[in-house]
Protein backbone atom coordinates (compact mmCIF):
# COMPACT_ATOMS: atom_id res chain seq x y z
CA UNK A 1 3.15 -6.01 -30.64
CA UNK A 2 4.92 -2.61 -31.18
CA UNK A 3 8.72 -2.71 -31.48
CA UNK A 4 9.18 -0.14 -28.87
CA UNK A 5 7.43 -2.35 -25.69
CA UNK A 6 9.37 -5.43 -26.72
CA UNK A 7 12.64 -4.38 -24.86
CA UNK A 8 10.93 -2.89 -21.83
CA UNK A 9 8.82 -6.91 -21.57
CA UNK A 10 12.17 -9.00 -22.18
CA UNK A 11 13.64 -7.08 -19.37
CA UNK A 12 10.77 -7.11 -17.31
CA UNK A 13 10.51 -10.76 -18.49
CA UNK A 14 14.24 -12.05 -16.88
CA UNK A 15 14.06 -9.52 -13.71
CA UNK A 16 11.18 -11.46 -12.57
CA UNK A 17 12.72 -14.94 -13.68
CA UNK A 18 16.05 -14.13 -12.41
CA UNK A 19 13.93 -12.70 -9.08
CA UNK A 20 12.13 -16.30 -8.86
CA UNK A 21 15.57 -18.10 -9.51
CA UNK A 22 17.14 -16.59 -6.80
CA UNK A 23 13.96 -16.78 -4.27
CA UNK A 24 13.97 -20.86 -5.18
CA UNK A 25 17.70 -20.90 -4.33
CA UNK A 26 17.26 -19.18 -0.95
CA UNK A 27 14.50 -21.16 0.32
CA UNK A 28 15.74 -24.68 -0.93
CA UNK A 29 19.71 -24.27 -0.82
CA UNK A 30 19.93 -21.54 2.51
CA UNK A 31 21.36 -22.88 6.19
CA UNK A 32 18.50 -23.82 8.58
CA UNK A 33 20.16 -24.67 11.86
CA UNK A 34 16.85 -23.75 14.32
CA UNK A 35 17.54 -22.81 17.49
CA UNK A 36 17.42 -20.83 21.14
CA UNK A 37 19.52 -18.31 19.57
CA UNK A 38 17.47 -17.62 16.42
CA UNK A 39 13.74 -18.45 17.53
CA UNK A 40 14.03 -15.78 20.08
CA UNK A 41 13.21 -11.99 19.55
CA UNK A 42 15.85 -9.42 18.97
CA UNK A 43 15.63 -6.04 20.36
CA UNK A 44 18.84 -3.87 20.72
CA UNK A 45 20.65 -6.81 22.62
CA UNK A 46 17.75 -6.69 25.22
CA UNK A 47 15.99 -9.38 26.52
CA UNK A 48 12.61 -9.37 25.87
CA UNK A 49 10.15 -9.24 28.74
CA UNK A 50 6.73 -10.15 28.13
CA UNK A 51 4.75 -11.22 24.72
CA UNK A 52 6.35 -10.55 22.17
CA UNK A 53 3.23 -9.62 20.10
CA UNK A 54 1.24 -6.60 20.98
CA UNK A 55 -2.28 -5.96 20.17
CA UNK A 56 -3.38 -3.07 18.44
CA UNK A 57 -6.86 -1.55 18.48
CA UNK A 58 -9.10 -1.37 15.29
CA UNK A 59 -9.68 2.16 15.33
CA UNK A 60 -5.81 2.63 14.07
CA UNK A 61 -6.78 -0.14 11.22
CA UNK A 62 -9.69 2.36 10.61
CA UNK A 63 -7.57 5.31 10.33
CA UNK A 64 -5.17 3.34 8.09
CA UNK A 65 -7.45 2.71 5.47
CA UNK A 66 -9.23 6.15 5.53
CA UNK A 67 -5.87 7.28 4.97
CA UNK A 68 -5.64 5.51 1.90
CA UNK A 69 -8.55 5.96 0.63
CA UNK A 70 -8.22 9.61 0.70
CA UNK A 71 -4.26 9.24 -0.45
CA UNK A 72 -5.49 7.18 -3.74
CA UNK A 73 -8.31 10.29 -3.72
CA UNK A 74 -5.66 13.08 -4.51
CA UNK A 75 -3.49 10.68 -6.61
CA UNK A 76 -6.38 10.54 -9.15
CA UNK A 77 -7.44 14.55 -7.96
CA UNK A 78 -3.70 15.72 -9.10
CA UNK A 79 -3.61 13.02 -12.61
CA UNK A 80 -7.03 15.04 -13.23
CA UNK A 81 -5.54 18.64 -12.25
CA UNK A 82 -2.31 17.77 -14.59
CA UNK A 83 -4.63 16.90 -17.79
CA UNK A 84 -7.66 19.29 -16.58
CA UNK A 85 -7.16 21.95 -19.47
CA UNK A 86 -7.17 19.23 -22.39
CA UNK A 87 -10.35 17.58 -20.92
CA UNK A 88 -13.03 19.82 -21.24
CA UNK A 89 -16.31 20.16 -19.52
CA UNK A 90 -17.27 16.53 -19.28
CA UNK A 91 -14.43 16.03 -17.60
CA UNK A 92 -14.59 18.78 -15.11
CA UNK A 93 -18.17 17.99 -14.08
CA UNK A 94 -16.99 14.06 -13.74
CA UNK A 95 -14.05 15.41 -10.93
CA UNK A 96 -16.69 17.39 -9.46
CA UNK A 97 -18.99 14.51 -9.22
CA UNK A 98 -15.79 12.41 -7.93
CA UNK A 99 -15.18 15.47 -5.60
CA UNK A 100 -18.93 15.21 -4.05
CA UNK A 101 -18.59 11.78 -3.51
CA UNK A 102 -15.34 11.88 -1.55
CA UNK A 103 -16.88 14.88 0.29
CA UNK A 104 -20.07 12.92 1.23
CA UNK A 105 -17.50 10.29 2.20
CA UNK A 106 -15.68 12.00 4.85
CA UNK A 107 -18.75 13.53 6.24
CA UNK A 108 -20.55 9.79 7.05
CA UNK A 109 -17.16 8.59 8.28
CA UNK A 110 -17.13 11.98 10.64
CA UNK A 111 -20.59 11.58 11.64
CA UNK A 112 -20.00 7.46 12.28
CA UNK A 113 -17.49 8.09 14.43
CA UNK A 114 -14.63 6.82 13.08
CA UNK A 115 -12.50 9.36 13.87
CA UNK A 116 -13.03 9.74 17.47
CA UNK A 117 -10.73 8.45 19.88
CA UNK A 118 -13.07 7.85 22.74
């Protein structure tokens, strides 16, 4: 292992063991004392009316995950546009193959539907 990475891995090493120490100690050693009080929802001093749990509808799942799928899209669109002059060719046809693909994407997703609200 490099000498440079060992510092950065021992700290990462006790943050995640002092992390676990501390999660142990709050589940294990913390106050339990159930109750009316503390079983009940919470909502600006209100009192809730109602279930307490909503549903939501799919179609905002949907929307979620396009989202994120198109969000991890430009995260790897702007890595490429930072490094795009050192590439080279190969490289610039490989985004525009990535580009088609995310293109062809968001077309079968419009024409599915997904994005209608009706």
């Amino acid at each position: 292992m490099e000498q440079g990475y060992a510092p950065i891995i021992i700290v990462w090493t006790l943050i995640m063991g002092l992390a676990a120490v501390l999660l142990f100690l709050s589940v294990f050693l913390g106050r339990k004392k159930p109750g009316k009080e503390k079983s009940s929802p919470y909502e600006s001093g209100i009192t809730p009316v109602g279930e307490a749990s909503a549903k939501f509808p799919v179609k905002y799942y949907i929307i979620g995950a396009l989202f994120l799928l198109f969000d991890i899209e430009a995260v790897f669109l702007i890595a490429w546009a930072v490094a795009a002059r050192d590439l080279g060719v190969v490289a610039a046809v490989e985004a525009a193959v990535f580009l088609l693909v995310i293109v062809a994407g968001y077309f079968y997703v419009l024409f599915k539907g997904a994005l209608n609200w009706r």
